[in-house]
N, C-alpha and C. Protein backbone atom coordinates (compact mmCIF):
# COMPACT_ATOMS: atom_id res chain seq x y z
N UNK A 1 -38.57 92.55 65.38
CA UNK A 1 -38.56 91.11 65.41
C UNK A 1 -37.55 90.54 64.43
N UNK A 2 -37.58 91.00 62.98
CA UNK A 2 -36.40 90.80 62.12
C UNK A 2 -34.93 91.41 62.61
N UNK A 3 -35.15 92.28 63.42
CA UNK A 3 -33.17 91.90 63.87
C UNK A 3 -32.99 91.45 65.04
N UNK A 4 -33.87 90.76 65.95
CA UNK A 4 -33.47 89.62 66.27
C UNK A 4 -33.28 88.69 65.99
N UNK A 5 -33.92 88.16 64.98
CA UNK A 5 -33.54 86.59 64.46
C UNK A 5 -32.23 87.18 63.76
N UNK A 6 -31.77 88.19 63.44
CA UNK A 6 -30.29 88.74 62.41
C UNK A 6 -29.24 88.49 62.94
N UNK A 7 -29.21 88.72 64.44
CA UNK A 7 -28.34 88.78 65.56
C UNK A 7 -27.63 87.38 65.69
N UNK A 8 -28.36 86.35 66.26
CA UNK A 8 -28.36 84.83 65.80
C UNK A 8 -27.73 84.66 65.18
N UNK A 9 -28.16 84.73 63.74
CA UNK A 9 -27.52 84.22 62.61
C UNK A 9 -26.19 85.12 62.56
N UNK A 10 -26.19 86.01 62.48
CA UNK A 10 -24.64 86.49 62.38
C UNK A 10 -23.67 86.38 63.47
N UNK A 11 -24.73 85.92 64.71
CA UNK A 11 -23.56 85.32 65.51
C UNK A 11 -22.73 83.85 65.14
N UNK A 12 -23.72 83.16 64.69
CA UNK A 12 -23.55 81.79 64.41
C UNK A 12 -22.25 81.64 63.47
N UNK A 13 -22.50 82.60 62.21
CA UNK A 13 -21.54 82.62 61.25
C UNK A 13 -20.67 82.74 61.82
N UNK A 14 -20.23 84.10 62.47
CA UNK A 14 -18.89 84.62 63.53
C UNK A 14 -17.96 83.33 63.80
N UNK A 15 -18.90 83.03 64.45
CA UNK A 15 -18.21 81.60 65.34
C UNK A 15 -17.82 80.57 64.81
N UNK A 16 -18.54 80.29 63.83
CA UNK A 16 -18.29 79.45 62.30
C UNK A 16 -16.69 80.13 61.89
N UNK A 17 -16.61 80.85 61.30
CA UNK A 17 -15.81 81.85 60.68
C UNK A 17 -14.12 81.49 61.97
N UNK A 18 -14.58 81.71 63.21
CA UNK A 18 -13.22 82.21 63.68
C UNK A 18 -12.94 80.70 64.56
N UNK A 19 -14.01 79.75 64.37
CA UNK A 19 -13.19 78.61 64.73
C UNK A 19 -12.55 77.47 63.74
N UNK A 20 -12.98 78.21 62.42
CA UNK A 20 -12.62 77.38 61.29
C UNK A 20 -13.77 75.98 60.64
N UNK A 21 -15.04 76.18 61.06
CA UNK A 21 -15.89 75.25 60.76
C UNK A 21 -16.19 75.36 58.99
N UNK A 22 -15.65 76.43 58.78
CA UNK A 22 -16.45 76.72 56.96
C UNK A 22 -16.14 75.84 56.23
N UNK A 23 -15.43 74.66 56.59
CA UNK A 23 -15.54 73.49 55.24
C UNK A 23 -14.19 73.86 54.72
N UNK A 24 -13.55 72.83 54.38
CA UNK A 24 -12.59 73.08 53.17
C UNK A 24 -11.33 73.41 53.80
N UNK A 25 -11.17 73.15 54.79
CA UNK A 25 -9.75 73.77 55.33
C UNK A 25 -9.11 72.86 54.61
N UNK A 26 -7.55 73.03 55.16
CA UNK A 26 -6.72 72.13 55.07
C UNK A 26 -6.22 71.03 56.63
N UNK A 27 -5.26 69.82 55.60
CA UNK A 27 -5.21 69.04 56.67
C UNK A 27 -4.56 69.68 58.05
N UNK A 28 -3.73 69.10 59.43
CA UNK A 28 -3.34 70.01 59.95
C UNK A 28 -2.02 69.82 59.13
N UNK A 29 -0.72 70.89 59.32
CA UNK A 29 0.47 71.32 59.08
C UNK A 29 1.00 71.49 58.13
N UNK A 30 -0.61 71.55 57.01
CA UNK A 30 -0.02 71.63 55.72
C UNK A 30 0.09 73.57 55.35
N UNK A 31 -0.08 74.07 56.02
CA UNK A 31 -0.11 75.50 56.29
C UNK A 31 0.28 76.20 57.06
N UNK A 32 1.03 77.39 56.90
CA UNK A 32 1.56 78.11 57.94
C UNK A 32 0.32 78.82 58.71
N UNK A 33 0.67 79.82 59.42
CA UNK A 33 0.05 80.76 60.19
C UNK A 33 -0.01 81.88 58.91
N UNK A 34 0.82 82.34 58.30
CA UNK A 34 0.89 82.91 57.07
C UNK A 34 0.06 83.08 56.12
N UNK A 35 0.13 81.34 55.81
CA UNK A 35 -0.81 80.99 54.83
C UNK A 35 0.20 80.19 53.70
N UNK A 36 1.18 79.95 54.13
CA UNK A 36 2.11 79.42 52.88
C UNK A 36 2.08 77.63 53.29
N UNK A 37 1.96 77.35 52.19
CA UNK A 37 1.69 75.42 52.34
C UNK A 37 2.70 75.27 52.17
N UNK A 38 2.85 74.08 52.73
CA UNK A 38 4.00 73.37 52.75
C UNK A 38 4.08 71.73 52.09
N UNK A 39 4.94 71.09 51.34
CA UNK A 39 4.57 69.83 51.78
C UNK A 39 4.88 68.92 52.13
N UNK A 40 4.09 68.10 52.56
CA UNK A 40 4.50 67.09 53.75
C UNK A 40 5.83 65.89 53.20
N UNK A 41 6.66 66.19 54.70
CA UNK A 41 8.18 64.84 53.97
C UNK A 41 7.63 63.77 53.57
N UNK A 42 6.60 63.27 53.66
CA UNK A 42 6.40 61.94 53.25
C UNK A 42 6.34 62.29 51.00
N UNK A 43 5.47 63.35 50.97
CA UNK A 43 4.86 63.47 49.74
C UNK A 43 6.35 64.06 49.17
N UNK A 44 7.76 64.52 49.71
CA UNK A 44 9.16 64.94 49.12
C UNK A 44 9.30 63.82 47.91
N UNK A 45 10.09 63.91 47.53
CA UNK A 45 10.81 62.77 46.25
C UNK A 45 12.10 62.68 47.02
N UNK A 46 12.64 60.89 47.41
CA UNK A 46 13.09 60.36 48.35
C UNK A 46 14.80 60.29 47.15
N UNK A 47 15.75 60.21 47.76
CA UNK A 47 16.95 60.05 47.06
C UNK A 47 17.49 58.58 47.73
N UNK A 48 18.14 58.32 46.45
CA UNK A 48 18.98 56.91 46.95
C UNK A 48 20.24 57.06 47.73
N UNK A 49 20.51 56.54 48.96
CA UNK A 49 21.44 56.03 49.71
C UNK A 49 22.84 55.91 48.87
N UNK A 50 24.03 56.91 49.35
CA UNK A 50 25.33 55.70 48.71
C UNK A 50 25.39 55.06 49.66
N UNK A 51 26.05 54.02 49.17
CA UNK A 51 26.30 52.75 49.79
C UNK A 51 25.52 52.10 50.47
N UNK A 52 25.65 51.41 51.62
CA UNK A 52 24.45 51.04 51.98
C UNK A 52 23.23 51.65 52.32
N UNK A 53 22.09 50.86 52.68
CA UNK A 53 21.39 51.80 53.22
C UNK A 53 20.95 52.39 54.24
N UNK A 54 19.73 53.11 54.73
CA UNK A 54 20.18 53.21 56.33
C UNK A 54 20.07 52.24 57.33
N UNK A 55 21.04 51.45 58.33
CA UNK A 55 20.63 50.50 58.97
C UNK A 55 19.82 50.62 60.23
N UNK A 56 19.62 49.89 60.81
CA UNK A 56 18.64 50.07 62.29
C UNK A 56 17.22 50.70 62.10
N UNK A 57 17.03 50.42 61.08
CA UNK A 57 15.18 50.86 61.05
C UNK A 57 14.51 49.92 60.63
N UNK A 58 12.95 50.17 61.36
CA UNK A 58 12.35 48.95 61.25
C UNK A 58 11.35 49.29 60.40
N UNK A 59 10.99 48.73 59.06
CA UNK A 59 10.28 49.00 58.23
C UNK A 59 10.86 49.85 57.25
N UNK A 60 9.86 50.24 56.10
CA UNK A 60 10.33 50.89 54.85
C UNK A 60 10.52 52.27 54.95
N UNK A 61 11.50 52.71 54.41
CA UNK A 61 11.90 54.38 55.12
C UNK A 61 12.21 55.20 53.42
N UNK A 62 11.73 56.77 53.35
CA UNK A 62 12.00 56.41 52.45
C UNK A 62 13.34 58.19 52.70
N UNK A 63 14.44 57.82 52.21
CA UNK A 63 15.58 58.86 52.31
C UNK A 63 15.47 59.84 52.13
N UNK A 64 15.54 60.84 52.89
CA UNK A 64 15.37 62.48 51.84
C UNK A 64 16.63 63.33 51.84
N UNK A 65 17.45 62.87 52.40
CA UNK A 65 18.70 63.70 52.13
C UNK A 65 20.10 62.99 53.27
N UNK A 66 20.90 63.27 52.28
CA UNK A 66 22.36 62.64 52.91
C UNK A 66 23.47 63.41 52.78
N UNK A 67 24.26 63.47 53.71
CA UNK A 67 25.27 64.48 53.64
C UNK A 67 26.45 63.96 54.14
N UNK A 68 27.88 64.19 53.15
CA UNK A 68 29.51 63.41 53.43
C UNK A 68 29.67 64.81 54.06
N UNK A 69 29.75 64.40 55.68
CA UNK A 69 30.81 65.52 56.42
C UNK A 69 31.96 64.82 57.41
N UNK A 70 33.08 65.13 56.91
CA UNK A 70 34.03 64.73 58.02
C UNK A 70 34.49 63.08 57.50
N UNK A 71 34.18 62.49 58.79
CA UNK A 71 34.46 61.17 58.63
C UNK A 71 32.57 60.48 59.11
N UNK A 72 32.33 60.96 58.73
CA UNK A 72 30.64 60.57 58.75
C UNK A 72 29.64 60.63 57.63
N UNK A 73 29.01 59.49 57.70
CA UNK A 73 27.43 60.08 56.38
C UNK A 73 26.12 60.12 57.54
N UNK A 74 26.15 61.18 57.15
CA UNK A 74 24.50 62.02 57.62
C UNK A 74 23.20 61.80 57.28
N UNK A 75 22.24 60.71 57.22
CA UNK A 75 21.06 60.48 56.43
C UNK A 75 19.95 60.83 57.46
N UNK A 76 19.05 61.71 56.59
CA UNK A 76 17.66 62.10 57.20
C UNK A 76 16.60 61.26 56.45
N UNK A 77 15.35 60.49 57.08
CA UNK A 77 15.02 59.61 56.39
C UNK A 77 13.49 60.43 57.31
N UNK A 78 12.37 59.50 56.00
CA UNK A 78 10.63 59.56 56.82
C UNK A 78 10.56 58.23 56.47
N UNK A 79 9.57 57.82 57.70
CA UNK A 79 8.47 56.83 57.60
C UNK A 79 7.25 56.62 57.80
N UNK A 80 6.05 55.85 58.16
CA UNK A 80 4.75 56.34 58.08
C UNK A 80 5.02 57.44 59.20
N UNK A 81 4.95 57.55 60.04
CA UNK A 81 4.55 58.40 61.17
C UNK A 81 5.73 58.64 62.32
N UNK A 82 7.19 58.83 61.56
CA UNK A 82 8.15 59.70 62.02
C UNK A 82 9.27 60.05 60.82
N UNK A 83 10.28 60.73 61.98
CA UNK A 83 11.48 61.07 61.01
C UNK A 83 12.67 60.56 61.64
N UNK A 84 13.79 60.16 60.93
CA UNK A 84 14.96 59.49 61.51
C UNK A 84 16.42 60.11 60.98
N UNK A 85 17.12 60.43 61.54
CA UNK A 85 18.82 60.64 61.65
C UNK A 85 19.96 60.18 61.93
N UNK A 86 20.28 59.62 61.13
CA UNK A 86 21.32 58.56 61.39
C UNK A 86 22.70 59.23 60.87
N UNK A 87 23.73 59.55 61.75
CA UNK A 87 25.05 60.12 61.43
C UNK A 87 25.67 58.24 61.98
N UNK A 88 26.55 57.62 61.05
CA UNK A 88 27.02 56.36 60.75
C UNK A 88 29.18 57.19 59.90
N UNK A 89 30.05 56.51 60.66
CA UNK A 89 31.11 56.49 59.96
C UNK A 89 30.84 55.65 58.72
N UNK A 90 31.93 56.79 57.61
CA UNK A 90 31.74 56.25 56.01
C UNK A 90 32.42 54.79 56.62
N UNK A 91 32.15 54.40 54.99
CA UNK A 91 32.57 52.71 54.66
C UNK A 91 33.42 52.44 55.81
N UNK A 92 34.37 53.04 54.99
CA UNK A 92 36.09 53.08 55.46
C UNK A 92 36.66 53.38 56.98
N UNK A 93 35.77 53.90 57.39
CA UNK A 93 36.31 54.40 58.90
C UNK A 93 35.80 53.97 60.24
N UNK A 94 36.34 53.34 61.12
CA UNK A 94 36.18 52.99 62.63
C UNK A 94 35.04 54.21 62.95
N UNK A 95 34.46 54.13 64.12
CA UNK A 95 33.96 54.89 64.63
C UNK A 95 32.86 54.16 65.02
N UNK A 96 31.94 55.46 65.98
CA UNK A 96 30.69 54.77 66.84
C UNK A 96 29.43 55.64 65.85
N UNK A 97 27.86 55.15 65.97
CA UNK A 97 27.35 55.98 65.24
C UNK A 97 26.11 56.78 66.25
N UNK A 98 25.38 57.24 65.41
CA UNK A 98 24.17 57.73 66.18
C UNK A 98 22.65 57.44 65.39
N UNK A 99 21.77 57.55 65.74
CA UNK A 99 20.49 57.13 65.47
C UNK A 99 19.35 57.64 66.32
N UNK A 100 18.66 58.70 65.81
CA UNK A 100 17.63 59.33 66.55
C UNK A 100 16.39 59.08 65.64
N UNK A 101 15.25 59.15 66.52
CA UNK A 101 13.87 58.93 65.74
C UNK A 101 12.95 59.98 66.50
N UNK A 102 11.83 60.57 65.88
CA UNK A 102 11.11 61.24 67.13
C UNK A 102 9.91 60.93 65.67
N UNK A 103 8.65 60.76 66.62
CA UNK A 103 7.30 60.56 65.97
C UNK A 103 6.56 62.44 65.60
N UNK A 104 5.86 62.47 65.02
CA UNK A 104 5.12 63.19 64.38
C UNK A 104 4.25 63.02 65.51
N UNK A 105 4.30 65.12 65.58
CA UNK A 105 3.27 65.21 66.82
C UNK A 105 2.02 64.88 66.23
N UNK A 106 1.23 64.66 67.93
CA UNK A 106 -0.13 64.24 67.43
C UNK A 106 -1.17 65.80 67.53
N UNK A 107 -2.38 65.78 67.11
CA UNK A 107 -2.96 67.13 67.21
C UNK A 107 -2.63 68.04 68.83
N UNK A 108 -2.77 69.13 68.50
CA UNK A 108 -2.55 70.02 69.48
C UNK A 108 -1.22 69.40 69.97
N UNK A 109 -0.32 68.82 69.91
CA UNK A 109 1.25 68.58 70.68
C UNK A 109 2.26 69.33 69.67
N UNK A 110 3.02 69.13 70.30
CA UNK A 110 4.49 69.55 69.86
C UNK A 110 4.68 71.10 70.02
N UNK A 111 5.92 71.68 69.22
CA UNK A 111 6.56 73.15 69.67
C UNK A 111 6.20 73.92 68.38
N UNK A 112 6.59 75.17 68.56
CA UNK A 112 6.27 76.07 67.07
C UNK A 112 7.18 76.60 67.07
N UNK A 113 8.57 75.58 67.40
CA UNK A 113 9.83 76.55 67.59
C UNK A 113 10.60 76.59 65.99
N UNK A 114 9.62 76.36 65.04
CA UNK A 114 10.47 76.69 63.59
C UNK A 114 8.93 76.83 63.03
N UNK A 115 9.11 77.83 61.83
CA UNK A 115 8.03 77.45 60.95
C UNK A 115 7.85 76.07 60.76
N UNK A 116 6.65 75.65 60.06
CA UNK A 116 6.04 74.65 59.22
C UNK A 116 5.84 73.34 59.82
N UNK A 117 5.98 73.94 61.32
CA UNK A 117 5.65 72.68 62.85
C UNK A 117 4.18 72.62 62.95
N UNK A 118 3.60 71.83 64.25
CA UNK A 118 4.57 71.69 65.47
C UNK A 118 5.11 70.38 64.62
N UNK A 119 6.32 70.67 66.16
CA UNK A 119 7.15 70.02 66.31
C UNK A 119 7.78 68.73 67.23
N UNK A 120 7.72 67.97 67.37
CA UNK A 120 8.31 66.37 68.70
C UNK A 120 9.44 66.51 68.28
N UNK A 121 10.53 66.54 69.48
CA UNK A 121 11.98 66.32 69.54
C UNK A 121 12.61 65.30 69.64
N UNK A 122 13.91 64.85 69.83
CA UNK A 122 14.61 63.89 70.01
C UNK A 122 16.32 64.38 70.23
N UNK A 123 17.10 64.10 70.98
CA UNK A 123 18.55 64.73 71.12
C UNK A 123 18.90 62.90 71.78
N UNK A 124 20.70 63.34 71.29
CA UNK A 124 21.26 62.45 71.92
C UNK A 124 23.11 62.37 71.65
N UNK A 125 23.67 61.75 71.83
CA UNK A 125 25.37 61.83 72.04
C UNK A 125 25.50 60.35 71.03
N UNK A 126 26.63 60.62 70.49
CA UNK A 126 27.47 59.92 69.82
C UNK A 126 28.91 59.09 70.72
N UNK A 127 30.10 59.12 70.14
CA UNK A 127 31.21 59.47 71.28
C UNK A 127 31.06 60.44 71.49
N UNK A 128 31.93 60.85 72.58
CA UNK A 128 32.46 61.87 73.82
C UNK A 128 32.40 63.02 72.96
N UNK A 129 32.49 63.69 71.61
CA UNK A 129 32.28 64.51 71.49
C UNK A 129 30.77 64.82 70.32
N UNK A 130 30.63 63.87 70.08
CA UNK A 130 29.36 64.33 68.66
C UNK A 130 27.86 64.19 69.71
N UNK A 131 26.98 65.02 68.92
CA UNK A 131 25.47 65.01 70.08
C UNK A 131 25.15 65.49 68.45
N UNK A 132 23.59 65.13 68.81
CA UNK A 132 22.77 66.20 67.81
C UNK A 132 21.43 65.66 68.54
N UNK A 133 20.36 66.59 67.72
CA UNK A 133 18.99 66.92 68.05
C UNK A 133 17.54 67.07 67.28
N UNK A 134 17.18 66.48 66.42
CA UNK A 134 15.70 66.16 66.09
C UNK A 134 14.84 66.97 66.05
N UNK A 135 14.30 67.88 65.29
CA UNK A 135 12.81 68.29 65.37
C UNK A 135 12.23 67.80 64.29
N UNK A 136 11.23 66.95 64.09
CA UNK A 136 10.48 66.25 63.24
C UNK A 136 8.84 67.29 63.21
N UNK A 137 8.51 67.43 61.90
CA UNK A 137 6.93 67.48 61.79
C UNK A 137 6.50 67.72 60.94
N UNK A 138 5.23 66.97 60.67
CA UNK A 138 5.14 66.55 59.07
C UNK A 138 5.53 67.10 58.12
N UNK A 139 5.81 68.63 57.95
CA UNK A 139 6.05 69.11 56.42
C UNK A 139 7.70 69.64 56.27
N UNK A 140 8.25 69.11 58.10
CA UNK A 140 9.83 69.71 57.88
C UNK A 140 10.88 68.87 59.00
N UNK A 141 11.92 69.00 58.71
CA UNK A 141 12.98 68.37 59.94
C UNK A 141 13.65 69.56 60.08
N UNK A 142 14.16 69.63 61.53
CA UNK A 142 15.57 70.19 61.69
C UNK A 142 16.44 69.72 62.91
N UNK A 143 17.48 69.27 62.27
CA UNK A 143 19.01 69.11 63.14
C UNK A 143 20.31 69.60 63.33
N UNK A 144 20.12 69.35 64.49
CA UNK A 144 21.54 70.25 65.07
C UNK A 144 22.71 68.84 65.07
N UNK A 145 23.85 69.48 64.53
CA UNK A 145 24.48 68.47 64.59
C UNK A 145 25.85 68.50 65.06
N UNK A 146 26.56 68.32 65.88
CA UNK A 146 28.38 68.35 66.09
C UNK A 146 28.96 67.37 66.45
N UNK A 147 29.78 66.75 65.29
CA UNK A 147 30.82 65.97 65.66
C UNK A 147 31.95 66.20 66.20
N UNK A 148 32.05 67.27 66.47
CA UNK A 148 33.55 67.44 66.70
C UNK A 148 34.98 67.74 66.41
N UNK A 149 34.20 67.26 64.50
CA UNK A 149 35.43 67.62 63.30
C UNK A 149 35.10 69.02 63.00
N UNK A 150 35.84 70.34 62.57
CA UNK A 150 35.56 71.14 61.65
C UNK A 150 35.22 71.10 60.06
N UNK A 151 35.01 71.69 59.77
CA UNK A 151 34.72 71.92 58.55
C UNK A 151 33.53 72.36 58.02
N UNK A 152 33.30 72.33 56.69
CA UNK A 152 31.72 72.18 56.32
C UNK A 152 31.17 70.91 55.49
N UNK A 153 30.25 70.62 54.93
CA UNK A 153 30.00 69.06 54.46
C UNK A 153 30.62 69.43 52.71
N UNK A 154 31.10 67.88 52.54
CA UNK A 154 31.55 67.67 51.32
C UNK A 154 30.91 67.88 49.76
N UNK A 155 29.42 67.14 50.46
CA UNK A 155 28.48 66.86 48.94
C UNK A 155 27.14 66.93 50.48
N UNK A 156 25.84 67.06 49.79
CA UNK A 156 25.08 67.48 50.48
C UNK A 156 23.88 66.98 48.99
N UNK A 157 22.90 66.30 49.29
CA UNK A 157 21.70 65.96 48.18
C UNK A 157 20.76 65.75 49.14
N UNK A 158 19.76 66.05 47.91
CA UNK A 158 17.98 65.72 48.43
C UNK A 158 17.83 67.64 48.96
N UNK A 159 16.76 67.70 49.51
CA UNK A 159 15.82 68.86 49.32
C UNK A 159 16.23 69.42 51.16
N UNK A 160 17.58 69.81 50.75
CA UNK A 160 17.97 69.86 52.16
C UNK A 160 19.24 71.61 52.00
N UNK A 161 19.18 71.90 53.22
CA UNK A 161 19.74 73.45 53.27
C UNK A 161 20.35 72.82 54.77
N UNK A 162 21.78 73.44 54.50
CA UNK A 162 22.48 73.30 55.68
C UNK A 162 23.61 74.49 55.94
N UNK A 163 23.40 74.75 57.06
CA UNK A 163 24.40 75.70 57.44
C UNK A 163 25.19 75.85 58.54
N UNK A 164 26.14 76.40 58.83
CA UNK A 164 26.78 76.57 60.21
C UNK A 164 26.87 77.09 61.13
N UNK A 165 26.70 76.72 62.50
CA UNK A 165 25.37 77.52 63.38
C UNK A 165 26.32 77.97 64.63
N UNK A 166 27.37 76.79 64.87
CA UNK A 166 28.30 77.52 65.75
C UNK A 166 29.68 76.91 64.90
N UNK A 167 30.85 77.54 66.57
CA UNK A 167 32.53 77.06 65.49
C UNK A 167 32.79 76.38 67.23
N UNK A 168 32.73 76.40 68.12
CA UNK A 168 33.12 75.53 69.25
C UNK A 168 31.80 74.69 69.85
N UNK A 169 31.42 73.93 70.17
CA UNK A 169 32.51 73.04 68.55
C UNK A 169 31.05 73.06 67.21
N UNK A 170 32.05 73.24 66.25
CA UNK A 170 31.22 73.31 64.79
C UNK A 170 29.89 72.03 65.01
N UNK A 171 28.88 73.29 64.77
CA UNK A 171 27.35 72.67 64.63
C UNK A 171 27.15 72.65 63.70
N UNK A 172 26.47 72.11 62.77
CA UNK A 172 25.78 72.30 61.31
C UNK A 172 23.83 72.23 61.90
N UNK A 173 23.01 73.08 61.33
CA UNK A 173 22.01 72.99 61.31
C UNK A 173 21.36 72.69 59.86
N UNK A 174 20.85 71.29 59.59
CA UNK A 174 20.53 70.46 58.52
C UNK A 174 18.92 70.99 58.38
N UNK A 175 18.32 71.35 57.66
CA UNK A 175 17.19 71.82 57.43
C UNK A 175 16.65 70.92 56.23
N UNK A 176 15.44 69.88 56.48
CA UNK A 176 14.81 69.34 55.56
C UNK A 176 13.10 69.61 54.95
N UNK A 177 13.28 69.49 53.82
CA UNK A 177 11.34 70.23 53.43
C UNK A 177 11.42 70.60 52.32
N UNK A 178 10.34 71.32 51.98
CA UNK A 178 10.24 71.57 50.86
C UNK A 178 11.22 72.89 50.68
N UNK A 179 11.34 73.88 49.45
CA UNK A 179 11.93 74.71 49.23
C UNK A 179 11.34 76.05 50.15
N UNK A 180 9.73 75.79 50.25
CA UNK A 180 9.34 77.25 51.47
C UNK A 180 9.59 76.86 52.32
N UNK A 181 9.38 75.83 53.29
CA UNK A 181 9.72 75.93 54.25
C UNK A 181 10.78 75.47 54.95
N UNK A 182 11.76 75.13 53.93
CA UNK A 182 13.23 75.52 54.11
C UNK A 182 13.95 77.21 54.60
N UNK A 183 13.45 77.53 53.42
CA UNK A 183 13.58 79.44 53.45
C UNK A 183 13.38 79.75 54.77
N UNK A 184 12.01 79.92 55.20
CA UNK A 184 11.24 80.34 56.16
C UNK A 184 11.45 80.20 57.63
N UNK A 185 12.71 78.70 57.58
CA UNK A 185 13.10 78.23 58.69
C UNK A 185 14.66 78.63 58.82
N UNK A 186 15.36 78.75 57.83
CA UNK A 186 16.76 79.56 57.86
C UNK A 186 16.49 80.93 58.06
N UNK A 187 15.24 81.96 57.42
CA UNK A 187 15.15 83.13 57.85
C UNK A 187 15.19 83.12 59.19
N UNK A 188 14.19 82.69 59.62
CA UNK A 188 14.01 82.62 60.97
C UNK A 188 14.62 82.01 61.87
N UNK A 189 15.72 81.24 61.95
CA UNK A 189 16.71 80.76 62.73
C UNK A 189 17.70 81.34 62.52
């Protein structure tokens, strides 16, 4: 009679145990599959804008990294409940710009196509030759980016890792987050 009522109860736990009911987790995406936390872009320490700031957003944004490449400034920005990319010609120079936004998936959505996701996308074109692409989620960004110019970026600030992903035509992949899951997402890409 006592290991039946045992059975029960250690089933109960089981199930407790492997669906995550034991109390105390964490929020979602503040954790890998791993186990390595991450933290969230909003909670980053935001850097100031040169020059102006970023235009075309609605509400308070706060900057996390900007980058002089080419004849362009590169700003990755958060706000309550997305992330934004704005490649804008410097001061000085003619040109057309770009502006992508993609929201922070909601539970169970988005991709696990980088650590420290999921992930909601966003892509889009500049002129005839610049495009780039968006992955937003709460504890990381990543963008693909080609203008069209060669090179690599000039000055590069805020909590950001960038590298060069193709040469026809030169991509830069801009990686934003904390310092792990920066790493974790250049290893793995």
């Amino acid at each position: 009679m006592a290991r039946t009522r045992q059975t029960p109860v250690i089933g109960v736990a089981l199930i407790l145990l492997l669906t995550g009911c034991e109390g105390g987790g964490t929020p979602d995406g503040e954790a890998s599959a791993n186990g390595a936390r991450f933290t969230p872009l909003a909670e980053l320490e935001g850097i100031s804008p040169s020059g102006d700031p970023p235009a075309d957003t609605a509400g308070p944004v706060k900057v996390l990294s900007e980058l002089q490449y080419g004849q362009s400034r590169l700003t990755a920005y958060v706000k309550a409940d997305s992330c934004g990319f704005i490649a804008a010609p410097k001061s000085d120079t003619p040109g057309n710009g770009m502006h992508l936004v993609s929201t922070w998936p909601a539970g169970g959505e988005g991709s696990d196509r980088y650590p420290a996701g999921p992930y909601n996308s966003a892509s889009g074109a500049g002129d005839p030759k610049a495009w780039a692409s968006v992955l937003c989620s709460r504890n990381a960004m990543v963008i693909e980016y080609a203008s069209g110019e060669a090179g690599a970026p000039e000055q590069a600030r805020g909590q950001v890792t960038v590298t060069q992903v193709g040469d026809k035509p030169a991509t830069l992949r801009i990686v934003i987050g904390d310092h792990t899951a920066r790493q974790q997402i250049v290893n793995q890409a």
